[in-house]
C-alpha atoms as a PDB file:
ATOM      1  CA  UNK A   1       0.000   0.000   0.000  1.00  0.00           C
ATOM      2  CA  UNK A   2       1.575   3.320  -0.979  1.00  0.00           C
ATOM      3  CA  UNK A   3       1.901   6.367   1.196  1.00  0.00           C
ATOM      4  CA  UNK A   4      -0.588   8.543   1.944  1.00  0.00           C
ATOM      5  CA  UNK A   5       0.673  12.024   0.464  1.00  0.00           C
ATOM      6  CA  UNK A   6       0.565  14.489   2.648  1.00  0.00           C
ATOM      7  CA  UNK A   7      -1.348  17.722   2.989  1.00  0.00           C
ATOM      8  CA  UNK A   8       0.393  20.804   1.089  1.00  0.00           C
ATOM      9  CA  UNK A   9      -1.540  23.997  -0.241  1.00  0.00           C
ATOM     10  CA  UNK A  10      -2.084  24.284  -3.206  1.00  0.00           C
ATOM     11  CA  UNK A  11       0.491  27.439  -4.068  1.00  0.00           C
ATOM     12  CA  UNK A  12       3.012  24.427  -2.636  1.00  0.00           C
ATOM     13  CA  UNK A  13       1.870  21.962  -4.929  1.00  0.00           C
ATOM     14  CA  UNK A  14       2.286  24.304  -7.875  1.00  0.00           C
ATOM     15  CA  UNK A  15       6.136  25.241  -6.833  1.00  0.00           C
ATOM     16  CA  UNK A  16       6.759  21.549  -6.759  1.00  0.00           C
ATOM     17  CA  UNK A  17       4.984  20.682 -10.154  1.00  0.00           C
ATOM     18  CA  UNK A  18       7.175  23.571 -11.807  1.00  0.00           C
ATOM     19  CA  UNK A  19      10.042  22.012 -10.838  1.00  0.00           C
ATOM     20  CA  UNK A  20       9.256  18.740 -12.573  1.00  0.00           C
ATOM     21  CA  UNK A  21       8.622  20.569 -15.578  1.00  0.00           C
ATOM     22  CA  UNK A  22       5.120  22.124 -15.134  1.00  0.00           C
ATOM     23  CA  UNK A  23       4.119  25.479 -16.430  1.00  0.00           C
ATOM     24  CA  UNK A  24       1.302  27.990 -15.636  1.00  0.00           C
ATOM     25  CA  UNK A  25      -0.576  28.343 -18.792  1.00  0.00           C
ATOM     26  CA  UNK A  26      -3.623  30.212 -17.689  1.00  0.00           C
ATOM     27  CA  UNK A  27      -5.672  31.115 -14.316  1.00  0.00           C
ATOM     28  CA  UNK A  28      -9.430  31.886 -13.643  1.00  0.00           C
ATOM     29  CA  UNK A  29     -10.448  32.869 -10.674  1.00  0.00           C
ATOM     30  CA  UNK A  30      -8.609  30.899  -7.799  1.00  0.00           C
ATOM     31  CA  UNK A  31      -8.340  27.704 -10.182  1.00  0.00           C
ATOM     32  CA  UNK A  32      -4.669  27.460 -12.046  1.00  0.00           C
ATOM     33  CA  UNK A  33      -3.859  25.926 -15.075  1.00  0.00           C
ATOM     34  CA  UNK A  34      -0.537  23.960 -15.475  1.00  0.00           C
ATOM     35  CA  UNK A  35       0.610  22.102 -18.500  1.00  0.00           C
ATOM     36  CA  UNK A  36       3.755  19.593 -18.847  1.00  0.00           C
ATOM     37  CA  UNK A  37       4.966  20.628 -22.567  1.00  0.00           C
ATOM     38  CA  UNK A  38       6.874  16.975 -21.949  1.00  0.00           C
ATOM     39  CA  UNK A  39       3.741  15.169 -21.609  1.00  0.00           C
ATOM     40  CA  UNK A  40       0.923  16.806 -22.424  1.00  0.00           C
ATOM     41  CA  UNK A  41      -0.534  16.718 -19.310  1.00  0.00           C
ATOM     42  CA  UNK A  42      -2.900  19.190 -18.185  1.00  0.00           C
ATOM     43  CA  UNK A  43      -3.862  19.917 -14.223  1.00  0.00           C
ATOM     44  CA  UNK A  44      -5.607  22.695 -12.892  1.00  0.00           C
ATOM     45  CA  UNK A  45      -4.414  23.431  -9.200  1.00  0.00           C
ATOM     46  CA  UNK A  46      -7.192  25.529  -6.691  1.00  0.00           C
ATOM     47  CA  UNK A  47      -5.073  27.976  -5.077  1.00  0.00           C
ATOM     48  CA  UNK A  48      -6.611  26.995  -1.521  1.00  0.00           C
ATOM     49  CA  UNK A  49      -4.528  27.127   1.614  1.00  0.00           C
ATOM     50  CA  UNK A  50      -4.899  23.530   2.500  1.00  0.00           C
ATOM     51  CA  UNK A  51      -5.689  20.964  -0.109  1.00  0.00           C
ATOM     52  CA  UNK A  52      -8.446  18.514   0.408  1.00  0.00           C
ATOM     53  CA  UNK A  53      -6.485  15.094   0.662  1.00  0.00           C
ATOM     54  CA  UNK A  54      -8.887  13.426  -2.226  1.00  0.00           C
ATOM     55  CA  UNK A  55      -7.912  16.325  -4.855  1.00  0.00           C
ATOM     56  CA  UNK A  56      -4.284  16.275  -3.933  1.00  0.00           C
ATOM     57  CA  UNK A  57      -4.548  12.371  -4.857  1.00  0.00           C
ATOM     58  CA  UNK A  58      -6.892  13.333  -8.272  1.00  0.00           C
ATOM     59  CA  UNK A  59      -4.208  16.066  -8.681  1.00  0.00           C
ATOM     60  CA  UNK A  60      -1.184  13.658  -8.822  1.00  0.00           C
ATOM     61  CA  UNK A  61      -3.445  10.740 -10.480  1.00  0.00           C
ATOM     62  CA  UNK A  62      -3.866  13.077 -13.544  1.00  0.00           C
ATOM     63  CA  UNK A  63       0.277  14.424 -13.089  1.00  0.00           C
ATOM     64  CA  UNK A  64       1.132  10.486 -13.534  1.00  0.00           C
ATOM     65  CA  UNK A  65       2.658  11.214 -10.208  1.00  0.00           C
ATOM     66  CA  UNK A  66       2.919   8.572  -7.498  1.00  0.00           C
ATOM     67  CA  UNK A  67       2.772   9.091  -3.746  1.00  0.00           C
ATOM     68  CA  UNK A  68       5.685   8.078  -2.978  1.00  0.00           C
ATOM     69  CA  UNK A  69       7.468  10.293  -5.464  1.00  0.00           C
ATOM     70  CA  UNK A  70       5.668  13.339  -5.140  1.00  0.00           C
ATOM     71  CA  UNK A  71       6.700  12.930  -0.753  1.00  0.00           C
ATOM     72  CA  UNK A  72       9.689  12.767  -2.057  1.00  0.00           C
ATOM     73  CA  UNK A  73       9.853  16.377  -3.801  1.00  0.00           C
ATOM     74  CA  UNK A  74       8.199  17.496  -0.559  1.00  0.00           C
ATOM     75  CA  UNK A  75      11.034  16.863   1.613  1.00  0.00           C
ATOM     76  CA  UNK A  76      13.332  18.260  -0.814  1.00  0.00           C
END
């Protein structure tokens, strides 16, 4: 069983998705728009101050971005 991640906002989730390639593309409102130009993956981030632990998971599904590695850009 994998790691639950752990609770981030989500201005912290989009610092760590630009550093693993992730760019803002548009924003509307308090929702953000990032796109991997790598990929082609598409996420849109809610600027909230704490992420609810079922769209941080969504979030990461849709990034192709396990648990385990996305604790592991945390702690960096």
């Amino acid at each position: 069983m994998s790691p639950k991640p752990l609770l981030i906002s989500g201005r912290d989730l989009i610092k760590i998705l630009k550093k693993l390639g992730y760019e803002k593309i548009s924003q509307r409102g308090s929702h953000i728009k990032l796109k991997n130009h790598g990929t082609g993956s598409v996420v849109i981030i809610p600027d909230h101050k704490e992420l609810d632990r079922w769209t941080l998971k969504t979030i990461l599904k849709q990034a192709e971005i396990s648990d385990r590695d996305f604790n592991d850009h945390l702690s960096k």
